[in-house]
N, C-alpha and C. Protein backbone atom coordinates (compact mmCIF):
# COMPACT_ATOMS: atom_id res chain seq x y z
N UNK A 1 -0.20 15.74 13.00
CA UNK A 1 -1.29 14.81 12.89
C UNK A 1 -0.76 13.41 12.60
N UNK A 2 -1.83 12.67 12.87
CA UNK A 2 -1.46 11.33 12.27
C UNK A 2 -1.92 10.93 11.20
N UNK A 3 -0.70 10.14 10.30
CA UNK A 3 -1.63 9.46 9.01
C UNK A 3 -2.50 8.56 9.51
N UNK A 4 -3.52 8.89 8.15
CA UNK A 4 -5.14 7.41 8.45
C UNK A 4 -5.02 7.50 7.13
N UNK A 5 -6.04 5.91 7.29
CA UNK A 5 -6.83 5.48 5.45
C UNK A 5 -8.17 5.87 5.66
N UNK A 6 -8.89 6.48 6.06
CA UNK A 6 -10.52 6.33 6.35
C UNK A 6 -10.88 6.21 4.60
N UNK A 7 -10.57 6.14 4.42
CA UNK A 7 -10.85 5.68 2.68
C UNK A 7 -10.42 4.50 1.90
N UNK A 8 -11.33 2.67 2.37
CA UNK A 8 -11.24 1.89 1.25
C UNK A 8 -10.66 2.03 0.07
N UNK A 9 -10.67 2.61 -0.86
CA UNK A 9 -10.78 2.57 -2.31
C UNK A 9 -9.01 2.06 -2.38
N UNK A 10 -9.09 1.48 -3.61
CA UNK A 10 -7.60 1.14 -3.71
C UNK A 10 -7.87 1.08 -5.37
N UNK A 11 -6.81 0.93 -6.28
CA UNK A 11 -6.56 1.11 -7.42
C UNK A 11 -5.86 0.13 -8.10
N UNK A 12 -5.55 -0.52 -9.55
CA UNK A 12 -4.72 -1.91 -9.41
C UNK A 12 -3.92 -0.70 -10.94
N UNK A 13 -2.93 -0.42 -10.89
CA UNK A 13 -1.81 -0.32 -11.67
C UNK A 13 -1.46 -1.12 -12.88
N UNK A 14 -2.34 -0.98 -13.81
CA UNK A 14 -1.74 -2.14 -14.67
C UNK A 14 -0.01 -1.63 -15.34
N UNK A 15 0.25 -0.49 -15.71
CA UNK A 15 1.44 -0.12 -16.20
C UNK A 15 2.61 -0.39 -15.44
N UNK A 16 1.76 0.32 -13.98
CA UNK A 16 3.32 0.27 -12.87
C UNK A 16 3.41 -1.02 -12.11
N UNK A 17 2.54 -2.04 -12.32
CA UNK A 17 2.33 -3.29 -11.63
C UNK A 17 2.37 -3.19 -10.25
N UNK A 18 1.09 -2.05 -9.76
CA UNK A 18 1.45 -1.44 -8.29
C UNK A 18 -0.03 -1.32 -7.92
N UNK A 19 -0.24 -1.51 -6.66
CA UNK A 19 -1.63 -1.21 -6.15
C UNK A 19 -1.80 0.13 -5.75
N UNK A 20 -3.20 1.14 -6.08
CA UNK A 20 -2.44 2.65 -5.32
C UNK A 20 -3.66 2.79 -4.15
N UNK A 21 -3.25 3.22 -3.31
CA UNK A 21 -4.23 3.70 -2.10
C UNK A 21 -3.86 5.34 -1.90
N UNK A 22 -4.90 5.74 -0.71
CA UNK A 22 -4.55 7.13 -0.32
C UNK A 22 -4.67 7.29 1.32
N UNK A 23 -3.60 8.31 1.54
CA UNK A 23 -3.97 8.24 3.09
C UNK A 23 -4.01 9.81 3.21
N UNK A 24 -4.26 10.15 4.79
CA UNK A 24 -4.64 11.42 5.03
C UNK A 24 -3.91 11.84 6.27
N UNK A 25 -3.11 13.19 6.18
CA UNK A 25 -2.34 13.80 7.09
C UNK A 25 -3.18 14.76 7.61
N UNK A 26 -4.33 14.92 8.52
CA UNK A 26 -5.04 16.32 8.47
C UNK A 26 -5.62 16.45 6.85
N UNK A 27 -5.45 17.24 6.65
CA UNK A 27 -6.83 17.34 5.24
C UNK A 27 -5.36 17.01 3.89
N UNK A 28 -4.43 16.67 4.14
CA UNK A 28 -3.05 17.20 3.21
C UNK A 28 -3.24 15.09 2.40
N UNK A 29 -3.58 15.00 1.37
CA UNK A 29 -4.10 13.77 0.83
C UNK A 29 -2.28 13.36 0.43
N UNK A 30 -2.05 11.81 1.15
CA UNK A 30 -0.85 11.56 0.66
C UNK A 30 -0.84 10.09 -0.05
N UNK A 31 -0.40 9.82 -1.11
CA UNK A 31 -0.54 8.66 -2.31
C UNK A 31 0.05 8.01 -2.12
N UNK A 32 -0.02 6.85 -2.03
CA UNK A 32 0.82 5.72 -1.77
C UNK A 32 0.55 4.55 -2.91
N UNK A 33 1.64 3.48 -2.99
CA UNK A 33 1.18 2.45 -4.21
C UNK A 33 2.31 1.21 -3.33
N UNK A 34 1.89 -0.25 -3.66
CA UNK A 34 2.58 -1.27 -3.31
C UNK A 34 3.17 -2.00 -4.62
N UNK A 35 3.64 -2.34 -4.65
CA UNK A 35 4.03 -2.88 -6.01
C UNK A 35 3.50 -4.54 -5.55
N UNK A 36 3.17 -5.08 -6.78
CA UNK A 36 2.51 -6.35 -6.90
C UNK A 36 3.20 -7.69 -6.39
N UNK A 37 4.50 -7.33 -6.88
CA UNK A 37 5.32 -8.48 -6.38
C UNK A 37 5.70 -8.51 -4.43
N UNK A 38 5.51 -7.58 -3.60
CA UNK A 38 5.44 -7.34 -2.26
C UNK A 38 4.07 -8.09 -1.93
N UNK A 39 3.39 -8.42 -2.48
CA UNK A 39 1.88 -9.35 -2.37
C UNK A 39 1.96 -10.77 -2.64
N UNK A 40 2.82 -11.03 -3.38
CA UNK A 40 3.30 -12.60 -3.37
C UNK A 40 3.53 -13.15 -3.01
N UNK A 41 3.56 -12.23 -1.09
CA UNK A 41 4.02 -13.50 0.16
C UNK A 41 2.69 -13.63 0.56
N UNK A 42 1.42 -12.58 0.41
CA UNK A 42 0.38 -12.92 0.80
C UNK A 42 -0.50 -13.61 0.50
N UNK A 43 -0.59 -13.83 -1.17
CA UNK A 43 -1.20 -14.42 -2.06
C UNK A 43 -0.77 -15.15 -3.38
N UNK A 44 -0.11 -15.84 -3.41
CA UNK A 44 1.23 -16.41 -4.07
C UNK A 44 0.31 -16.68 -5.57
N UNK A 45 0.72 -16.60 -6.43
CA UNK A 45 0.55 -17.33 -8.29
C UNK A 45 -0.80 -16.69 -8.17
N UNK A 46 -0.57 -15.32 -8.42
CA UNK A 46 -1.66 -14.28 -8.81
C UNK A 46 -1.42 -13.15 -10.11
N UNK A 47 -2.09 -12.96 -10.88
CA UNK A 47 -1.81 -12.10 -11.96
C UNK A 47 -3.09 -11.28 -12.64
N UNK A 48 -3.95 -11.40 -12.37
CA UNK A 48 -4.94 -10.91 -12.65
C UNK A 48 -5.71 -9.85 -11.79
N UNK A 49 -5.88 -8.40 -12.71
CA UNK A 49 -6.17 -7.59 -11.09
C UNK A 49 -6.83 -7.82 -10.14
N UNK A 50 -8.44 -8.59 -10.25
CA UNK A 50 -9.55 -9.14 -9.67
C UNK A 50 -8.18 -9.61 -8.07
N UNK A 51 -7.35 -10.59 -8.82
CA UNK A 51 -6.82 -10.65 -7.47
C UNK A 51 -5.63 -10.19 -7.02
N UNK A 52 -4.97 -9.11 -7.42
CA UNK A 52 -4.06 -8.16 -6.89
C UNK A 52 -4.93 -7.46 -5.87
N UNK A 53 -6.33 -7.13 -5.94
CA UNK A 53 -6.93 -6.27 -5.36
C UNK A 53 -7.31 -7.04 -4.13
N UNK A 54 -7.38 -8.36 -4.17
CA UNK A 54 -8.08 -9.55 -3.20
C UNK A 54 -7.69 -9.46 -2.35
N UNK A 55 -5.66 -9.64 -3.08
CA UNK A 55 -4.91 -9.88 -2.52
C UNK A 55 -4.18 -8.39 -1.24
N UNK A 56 -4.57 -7.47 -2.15
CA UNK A 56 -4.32 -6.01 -1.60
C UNK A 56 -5.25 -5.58 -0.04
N UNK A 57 -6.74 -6.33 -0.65
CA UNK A 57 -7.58 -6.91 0.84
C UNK A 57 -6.91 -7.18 2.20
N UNK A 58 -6.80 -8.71 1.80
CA UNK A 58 -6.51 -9.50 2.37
C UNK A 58 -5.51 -9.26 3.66
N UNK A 59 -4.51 -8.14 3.25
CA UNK A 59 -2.93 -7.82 3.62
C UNK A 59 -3.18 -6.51 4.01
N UNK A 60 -4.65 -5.73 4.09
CA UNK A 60 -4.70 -4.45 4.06
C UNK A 60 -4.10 -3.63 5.52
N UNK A 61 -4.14 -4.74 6.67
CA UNK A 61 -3.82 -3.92 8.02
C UNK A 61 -2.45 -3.92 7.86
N UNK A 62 -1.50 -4.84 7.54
CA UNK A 62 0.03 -4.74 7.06
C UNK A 62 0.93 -3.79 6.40
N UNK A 63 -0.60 -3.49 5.04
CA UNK A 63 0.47 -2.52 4.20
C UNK A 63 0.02 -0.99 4.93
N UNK A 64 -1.01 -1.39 5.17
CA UNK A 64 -0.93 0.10 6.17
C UNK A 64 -0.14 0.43 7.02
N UNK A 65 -0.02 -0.42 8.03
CA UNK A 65 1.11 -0.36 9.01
C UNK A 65 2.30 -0.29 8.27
N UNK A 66 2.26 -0.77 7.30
CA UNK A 66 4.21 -0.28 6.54
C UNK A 66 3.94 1.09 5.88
N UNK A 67 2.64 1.73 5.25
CA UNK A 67 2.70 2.87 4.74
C UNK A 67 2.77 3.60 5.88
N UNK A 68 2.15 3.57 7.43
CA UNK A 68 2.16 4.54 8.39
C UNK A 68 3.84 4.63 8.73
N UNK A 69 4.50 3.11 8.67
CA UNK A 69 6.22 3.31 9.28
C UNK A 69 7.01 4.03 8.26
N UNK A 70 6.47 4.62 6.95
CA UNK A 70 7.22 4.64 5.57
C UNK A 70 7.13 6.04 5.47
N UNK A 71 5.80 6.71 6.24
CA UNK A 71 5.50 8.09 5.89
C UNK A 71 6.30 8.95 7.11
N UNK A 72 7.15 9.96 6.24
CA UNK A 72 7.36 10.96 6.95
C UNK A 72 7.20 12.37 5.82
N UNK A 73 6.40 13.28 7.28
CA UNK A 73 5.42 14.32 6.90
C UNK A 73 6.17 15.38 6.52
N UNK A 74 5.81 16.08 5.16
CA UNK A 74 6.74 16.90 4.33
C UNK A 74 7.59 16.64 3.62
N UNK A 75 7.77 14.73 3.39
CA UNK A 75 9.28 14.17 3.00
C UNK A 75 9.19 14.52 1.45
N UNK A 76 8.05 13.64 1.42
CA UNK A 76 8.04 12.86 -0.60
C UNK A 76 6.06 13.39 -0.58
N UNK A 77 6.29 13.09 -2.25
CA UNK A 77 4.73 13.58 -2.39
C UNK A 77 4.46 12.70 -2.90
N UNK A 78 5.28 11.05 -3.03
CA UNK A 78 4.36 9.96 -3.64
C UNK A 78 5.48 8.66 -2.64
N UNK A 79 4.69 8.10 -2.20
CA UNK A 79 5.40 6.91 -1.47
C UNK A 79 4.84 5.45 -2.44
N UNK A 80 6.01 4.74 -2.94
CA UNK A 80 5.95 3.34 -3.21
C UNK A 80 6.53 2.27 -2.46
N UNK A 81 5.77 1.47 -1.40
CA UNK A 81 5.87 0.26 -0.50
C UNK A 81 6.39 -0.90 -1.81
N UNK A 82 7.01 -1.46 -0.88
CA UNK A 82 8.00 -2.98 -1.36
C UNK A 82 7.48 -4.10 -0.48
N UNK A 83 8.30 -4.74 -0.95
CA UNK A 83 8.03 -6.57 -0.35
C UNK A 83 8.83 -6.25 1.22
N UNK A 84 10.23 -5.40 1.02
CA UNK A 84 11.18 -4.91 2.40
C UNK A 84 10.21 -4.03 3.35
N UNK A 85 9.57 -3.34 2.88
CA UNK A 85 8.54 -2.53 3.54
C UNK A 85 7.58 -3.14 4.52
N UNK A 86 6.98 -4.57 3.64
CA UNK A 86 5.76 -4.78 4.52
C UNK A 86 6.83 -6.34 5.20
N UNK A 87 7.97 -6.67 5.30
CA UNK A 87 8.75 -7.33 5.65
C UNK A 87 8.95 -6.92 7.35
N UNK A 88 9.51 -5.35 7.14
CA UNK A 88 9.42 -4.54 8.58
C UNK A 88 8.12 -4.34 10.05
N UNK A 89 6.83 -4.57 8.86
CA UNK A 89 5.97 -4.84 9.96
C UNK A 89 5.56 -5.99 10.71
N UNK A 90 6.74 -7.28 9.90
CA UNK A 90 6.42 -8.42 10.94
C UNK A 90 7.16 -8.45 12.30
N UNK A 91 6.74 -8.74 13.10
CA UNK A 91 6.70 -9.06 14.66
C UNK A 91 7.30 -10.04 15.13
């Protein structure tokens, strides 16, 4: 199958300073998180979750496309995206 997000919801990390989303392999739910500082090319002198999450918006077709290039099926049971990660989906 292919990974999807059909599920908005995203999460703001205050401990791990990471945004978390979820995606879906067939019914098999796989977790993903971006870390905050990988958002600082999108939304620069941000610190407050209101806009980690804005900012998590804003960038949402990107980090997907780096969580879809990042996921391989059966690998890991928690994927964390970087600044190098969503670096790879530029064109």
């Amino acid at each position: 199958m292919t990974l999807i997000f059909p599920n908005r919801c995203r999460s703001y990390d205050e401990a791990g300073k990471r945004i978390r989303f979820i995606g879906y392999d067939g019914t098999f739910q796989i977790p993903f998180s971006i870390e905050v500082r990988a958002l600082l090319n999108v939304v620069p002198a941000f610190d407050a979750e209101e806009k980690c999450l804005a900012a998590f918006d804003a960038a949402r077709f990107t980090i997907l496309e780096a969580a879809q290039k990042a996921y391989i099926p059966g690998n890991k049971t928690f994927y964390v995206l970087t600044e190098a990660d969503l670096r790879s989906t530029e064109r």
